[in-house]
C-alpha atoms as a PDB file:
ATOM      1  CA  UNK A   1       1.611  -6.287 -20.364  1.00  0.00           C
ATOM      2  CA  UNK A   2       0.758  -3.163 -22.026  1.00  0.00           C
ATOM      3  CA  UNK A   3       2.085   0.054 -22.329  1.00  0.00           C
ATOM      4  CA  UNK A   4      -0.667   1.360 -20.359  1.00  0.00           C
ATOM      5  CA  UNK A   5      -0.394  -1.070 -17.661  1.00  0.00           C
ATOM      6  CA  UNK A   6       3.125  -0.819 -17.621  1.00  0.00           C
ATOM      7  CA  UNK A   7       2.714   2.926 -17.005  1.00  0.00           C
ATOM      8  CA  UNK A   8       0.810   2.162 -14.444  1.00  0.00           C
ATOM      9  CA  UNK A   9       2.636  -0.234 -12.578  1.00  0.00           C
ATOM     10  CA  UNK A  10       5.372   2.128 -12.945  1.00  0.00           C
ATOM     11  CA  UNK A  11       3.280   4.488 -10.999  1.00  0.00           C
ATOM     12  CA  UNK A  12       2.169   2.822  -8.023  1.00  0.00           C
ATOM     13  CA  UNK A  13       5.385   1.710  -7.879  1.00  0.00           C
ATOM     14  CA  UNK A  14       7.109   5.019  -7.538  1.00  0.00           C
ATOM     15  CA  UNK A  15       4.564   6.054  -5.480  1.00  0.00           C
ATOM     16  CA  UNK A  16       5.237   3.246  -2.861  1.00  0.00           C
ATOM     17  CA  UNK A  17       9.328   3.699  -3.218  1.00  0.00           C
ATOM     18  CA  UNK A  18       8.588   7.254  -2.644  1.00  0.00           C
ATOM     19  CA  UNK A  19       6.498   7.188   0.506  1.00  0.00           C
ATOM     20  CA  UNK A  20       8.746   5.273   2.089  1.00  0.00           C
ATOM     21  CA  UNK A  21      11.832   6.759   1.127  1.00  0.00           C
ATOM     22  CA  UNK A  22       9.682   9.783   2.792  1.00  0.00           C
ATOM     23  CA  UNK A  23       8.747   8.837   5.750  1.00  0.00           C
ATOM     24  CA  UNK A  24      12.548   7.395   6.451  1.00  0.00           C
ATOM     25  CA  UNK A  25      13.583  10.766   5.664  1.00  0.00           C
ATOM     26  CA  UNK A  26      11.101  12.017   8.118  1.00  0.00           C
ATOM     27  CA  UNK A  27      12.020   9.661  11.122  1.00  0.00           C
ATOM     28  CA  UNK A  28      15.474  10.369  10.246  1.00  0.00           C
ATOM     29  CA  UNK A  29      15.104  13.846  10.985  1.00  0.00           C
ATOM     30  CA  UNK A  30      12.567  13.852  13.503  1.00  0.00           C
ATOM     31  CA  UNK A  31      13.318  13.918  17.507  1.00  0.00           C
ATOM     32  CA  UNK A  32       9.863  12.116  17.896  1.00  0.00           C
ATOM     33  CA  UNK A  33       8.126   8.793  16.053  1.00  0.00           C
ATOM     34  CA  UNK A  34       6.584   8.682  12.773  1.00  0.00           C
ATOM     35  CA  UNK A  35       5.056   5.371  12.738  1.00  0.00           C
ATOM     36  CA  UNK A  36       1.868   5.531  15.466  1.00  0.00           C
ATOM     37  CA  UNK A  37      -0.082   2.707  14.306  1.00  0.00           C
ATOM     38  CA  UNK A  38       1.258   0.488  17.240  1.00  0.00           C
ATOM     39  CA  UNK A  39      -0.339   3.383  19.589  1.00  0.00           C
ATOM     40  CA  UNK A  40      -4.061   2.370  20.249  1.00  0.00           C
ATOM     41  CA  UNK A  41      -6.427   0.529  17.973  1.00  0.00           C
ATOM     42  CA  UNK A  42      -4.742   0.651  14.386  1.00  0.00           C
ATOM     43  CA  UNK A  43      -4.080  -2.507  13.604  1.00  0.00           C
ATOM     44  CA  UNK A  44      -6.909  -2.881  11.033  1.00  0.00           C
ATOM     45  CA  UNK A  45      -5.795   0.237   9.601  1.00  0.00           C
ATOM     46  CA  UNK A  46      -2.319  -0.669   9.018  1.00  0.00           C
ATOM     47  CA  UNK A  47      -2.808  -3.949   7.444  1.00  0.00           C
ATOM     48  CA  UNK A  48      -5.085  -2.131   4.908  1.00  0.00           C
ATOM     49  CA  UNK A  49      -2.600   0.122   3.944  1.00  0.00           C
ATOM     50  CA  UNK A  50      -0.040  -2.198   3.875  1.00  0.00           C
ATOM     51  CA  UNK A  51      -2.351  -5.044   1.518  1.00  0.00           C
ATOM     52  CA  UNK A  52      -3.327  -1.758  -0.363  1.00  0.00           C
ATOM     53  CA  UNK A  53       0.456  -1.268  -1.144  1.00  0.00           C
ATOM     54  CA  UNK A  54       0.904  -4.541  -1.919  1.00  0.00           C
ATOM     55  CA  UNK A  55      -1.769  -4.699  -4.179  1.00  0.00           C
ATOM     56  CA  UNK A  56       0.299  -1.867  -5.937  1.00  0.00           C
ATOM     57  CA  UNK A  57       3.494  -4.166  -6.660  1.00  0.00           C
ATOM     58  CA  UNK A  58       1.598  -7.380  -7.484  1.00  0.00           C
ATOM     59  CA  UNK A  59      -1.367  -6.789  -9.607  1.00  0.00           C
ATOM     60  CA  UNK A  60       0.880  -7.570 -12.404  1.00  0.00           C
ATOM     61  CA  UNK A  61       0.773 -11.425 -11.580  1.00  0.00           C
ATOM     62  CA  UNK A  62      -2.992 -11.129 -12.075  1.00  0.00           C
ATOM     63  CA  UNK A  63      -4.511  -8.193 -14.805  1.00  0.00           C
ATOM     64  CA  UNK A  64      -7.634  -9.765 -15.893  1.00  0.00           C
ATOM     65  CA  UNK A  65      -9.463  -6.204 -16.460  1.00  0.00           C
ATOM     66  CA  UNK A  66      -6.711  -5.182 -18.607  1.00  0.00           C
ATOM     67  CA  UNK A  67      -8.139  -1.612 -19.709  1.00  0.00           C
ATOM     68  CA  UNK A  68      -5.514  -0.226 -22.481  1.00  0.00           C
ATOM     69  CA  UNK A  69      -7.672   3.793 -22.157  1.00  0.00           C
ATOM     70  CA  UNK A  70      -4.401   5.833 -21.629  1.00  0.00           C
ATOM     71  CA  UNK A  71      -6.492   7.779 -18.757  1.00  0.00           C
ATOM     72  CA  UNK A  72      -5.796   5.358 -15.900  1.00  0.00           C
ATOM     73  CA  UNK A  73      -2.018   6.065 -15.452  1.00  0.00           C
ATOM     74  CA  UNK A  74      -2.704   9.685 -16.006  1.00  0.00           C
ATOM     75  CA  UNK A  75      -5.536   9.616 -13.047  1.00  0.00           C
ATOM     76  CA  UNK A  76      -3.071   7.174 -10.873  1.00  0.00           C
ATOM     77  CA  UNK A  77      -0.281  10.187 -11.777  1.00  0.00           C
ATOM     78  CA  UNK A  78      -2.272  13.270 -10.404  1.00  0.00           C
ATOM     79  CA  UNK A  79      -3.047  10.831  -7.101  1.00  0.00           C
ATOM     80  CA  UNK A  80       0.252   9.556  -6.377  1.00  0.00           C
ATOM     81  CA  UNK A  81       1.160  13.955  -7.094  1.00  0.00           C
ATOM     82  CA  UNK A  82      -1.383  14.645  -4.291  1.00  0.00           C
ATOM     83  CA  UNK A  83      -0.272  12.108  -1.965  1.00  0.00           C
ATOM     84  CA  UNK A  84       3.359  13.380  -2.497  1.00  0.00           C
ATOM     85  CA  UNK A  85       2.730  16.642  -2.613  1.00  0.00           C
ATOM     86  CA  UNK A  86       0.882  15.888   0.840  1.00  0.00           C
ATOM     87  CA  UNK A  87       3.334  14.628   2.515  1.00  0.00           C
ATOM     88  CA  UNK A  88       6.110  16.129   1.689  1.00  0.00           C
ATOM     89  CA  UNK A  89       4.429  20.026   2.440  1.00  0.00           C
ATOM     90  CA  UNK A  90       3.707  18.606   6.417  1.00  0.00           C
ATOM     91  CA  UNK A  91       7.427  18.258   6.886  1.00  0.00           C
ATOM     92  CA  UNK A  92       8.326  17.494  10.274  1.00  0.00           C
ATOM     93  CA  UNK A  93       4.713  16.850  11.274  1.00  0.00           C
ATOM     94  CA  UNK A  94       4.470  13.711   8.445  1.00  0.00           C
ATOM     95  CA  UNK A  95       3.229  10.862  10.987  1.00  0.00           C
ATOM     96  CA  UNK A  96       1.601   7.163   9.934  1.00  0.00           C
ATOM     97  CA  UNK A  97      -1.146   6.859  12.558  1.00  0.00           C
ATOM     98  CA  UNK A  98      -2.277   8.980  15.367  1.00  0.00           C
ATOM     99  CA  UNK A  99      -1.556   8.957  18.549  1.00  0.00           C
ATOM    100  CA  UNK A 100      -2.315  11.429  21.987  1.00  0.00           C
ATOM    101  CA  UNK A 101       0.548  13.771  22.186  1.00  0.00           C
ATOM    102  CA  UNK A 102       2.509  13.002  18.582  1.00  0.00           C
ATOM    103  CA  UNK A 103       0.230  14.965  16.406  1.00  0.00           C
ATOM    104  CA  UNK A 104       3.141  17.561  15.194  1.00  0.00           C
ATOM    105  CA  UNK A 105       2.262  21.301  14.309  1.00  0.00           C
ATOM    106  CA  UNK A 106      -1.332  21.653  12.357  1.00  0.00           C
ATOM    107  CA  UNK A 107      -0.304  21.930   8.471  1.00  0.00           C
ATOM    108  CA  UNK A 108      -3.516  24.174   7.283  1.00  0.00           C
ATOM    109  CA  UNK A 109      -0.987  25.485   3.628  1.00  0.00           C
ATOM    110  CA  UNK A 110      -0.496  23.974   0.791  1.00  0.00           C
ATOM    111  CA  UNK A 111      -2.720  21.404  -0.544  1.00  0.00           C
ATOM    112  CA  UNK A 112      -4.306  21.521   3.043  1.00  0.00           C
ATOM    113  CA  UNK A 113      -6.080  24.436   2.299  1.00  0.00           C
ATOM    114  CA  UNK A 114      -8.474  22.522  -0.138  1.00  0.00           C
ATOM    115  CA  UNK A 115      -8.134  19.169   1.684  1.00  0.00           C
ATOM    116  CA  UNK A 116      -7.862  17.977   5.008  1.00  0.00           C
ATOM    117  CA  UNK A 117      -6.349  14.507   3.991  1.00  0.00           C
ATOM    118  CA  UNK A 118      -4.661  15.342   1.033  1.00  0.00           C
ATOM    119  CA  UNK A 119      -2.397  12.489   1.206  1.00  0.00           C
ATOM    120  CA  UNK A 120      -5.234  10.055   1.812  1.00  0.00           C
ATOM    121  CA  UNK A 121      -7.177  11.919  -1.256  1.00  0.00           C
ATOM    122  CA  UNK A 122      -4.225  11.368  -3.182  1.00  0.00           C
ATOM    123  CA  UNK A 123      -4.266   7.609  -1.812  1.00  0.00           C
ATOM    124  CA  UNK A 124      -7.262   6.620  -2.759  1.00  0.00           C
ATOM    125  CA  UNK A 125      -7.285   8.196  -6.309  1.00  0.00           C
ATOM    126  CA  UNK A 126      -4.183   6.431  -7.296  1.00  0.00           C
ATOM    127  CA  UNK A 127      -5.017   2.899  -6.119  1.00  0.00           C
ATOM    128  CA  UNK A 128      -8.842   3.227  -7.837  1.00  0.00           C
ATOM    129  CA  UNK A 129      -6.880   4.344 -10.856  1.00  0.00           C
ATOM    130  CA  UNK A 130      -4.998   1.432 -11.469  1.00  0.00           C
ATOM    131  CA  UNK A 131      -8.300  -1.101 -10.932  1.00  0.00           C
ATOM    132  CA  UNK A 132      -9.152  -0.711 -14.933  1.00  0.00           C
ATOM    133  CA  UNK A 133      -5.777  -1.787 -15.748  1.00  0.00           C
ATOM    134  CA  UNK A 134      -5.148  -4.013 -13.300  1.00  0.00           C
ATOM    135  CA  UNK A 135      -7.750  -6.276 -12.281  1.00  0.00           C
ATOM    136  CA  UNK A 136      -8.740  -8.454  -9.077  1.00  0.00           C
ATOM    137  CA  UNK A 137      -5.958  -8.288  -6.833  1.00  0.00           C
ATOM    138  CA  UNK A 138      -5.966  -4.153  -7.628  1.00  0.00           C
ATOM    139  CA  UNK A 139      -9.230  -4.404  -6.772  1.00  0.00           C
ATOM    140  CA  UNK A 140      -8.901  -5.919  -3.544  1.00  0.00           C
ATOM    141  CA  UNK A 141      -5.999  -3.471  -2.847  1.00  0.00           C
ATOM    142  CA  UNK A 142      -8.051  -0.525  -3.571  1.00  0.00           C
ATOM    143  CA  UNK A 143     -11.120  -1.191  -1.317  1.00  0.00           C
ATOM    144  CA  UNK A 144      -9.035  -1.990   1.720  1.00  0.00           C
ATOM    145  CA  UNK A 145      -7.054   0.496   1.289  1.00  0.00           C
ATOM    146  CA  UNK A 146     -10.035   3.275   0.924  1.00  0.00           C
ATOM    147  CA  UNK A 147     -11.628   1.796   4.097  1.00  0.00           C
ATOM    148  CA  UNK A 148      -8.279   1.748   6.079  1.00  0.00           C
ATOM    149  CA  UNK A 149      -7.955   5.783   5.316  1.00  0.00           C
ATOM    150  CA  UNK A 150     -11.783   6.187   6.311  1.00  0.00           C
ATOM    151  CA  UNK A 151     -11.081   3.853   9.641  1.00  0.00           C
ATOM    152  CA  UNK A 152      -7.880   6.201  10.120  1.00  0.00           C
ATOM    153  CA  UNK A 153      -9.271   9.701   9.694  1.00  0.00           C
ATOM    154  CA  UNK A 154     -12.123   9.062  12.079  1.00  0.00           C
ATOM    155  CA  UNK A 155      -9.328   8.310  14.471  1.00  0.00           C
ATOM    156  CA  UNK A 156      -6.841  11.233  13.467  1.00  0.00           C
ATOM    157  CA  UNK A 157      -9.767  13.424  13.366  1.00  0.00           C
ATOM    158  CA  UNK A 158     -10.779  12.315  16.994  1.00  0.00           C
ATOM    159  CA  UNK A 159      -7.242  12.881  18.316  1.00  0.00           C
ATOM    160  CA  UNK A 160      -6.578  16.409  16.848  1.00  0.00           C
ATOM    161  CA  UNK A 161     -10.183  17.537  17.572  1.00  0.00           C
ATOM    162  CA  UNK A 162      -8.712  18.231  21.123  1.00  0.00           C
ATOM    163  CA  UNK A 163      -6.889  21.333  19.610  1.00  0.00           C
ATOM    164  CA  UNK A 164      -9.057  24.155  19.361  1.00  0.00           C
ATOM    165  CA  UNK A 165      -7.548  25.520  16.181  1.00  0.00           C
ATOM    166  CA  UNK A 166      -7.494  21.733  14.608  1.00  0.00           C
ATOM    167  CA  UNK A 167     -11.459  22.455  15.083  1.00  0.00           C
ATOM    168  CA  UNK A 168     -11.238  25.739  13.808  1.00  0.00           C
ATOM    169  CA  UNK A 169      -9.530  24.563  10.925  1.00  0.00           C
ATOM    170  CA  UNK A 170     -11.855  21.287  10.343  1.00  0.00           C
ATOM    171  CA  UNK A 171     -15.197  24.272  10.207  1.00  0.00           C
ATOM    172  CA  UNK A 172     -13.421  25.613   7.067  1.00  0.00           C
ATOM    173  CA  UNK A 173     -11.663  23.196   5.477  1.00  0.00           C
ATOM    174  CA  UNK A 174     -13.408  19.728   3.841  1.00  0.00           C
ATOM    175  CA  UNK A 175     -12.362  16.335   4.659  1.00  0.00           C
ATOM    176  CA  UNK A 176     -12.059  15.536   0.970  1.00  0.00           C
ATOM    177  CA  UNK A 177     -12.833  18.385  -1.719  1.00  0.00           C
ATOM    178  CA  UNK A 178     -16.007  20.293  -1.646  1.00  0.00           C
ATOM    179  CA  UNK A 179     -17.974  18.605   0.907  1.00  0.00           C
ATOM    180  CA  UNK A 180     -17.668  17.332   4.316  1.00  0.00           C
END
């Protein structure tokens, strides 16, 4: 493995020990759930996240791209920064999933003002970051977890488009960055 791939690994890896570490912290201190994928029709959605951070831990066993460019682990850096950054600025309204009633208190700061899925921005720049190093199985990581956050904001986004300043918000703010 090489340095740049073990950079890399290093990375996602963080990333994923982080997140969860996170959202324990988060359940810990919350009076209501964090994990909302069991509410509804998520089950697609959380198997692609979960194969996506998989694919995060294992690509090592198979790196048949192998890309040594030094700009992968800094790219899979500033995502896994986003994601963090995301999640830890909503607080006590960090939730997995979406669910009628468990939305927590509209986040609208931070890295929200430029984004309205940070976190999922952050996602999906990390995990396409590592496919040059990595190879197949990163690959395969990446794409289901980019269509799992697609799948999920459509249903976030249908849930909190009840609230009147969620819309409000969702007029001035892009999904991603600079479009909508």
């Amino acid at each position: 493995m090489t340095e740049t791939q073990m950079a890399s690994w290093l990375i996602g890896a963080a990333y994923v020990a982080a997140f969860l570490l996170l959202t324990w912290r988060a359940a810990r201190r919350s009076d209501r759930p964090v994990w909302l994928f069991g509410a509804g029709r998520q089950g697609w959605q959380a198997t692609g996240f979960r194969l996506g951070f998989a694919a995060l831990l294992l690509w090592p066993l198979e790196r048949s791209f192998g890309s040594a460019l030094p700009v992968w682990p800094v790219l899979a850096g500033l995502g896994s920064g986003l994601a963090l950054w995301g999640q830890i600025h909503m607080r006590q309204s960090w939730r997995i999933g979406a669910a009628e009633g468990a939305t927590g208190d509209l986040v609208t700061d931070g890295p929200f003002r430029v984004s309205r899925n940070p976190v999922f921005l952050g996602q999906i720049l990390l995990v396409w970051a590592l496919v040059p190093p990595a190879g197949w199985i990163m690959l395969a990581g990446a794409a289901m977890l980019t269509a799992a956050a697609i799948l999920q904001i459509r249903r976030e986004e249908a849930v909190l488009s009840r609230d009147p300043d969620w819309r409000r918000y969702a007029r001035t703010t892009p999904r991603w960055i600079g479009w909508r």
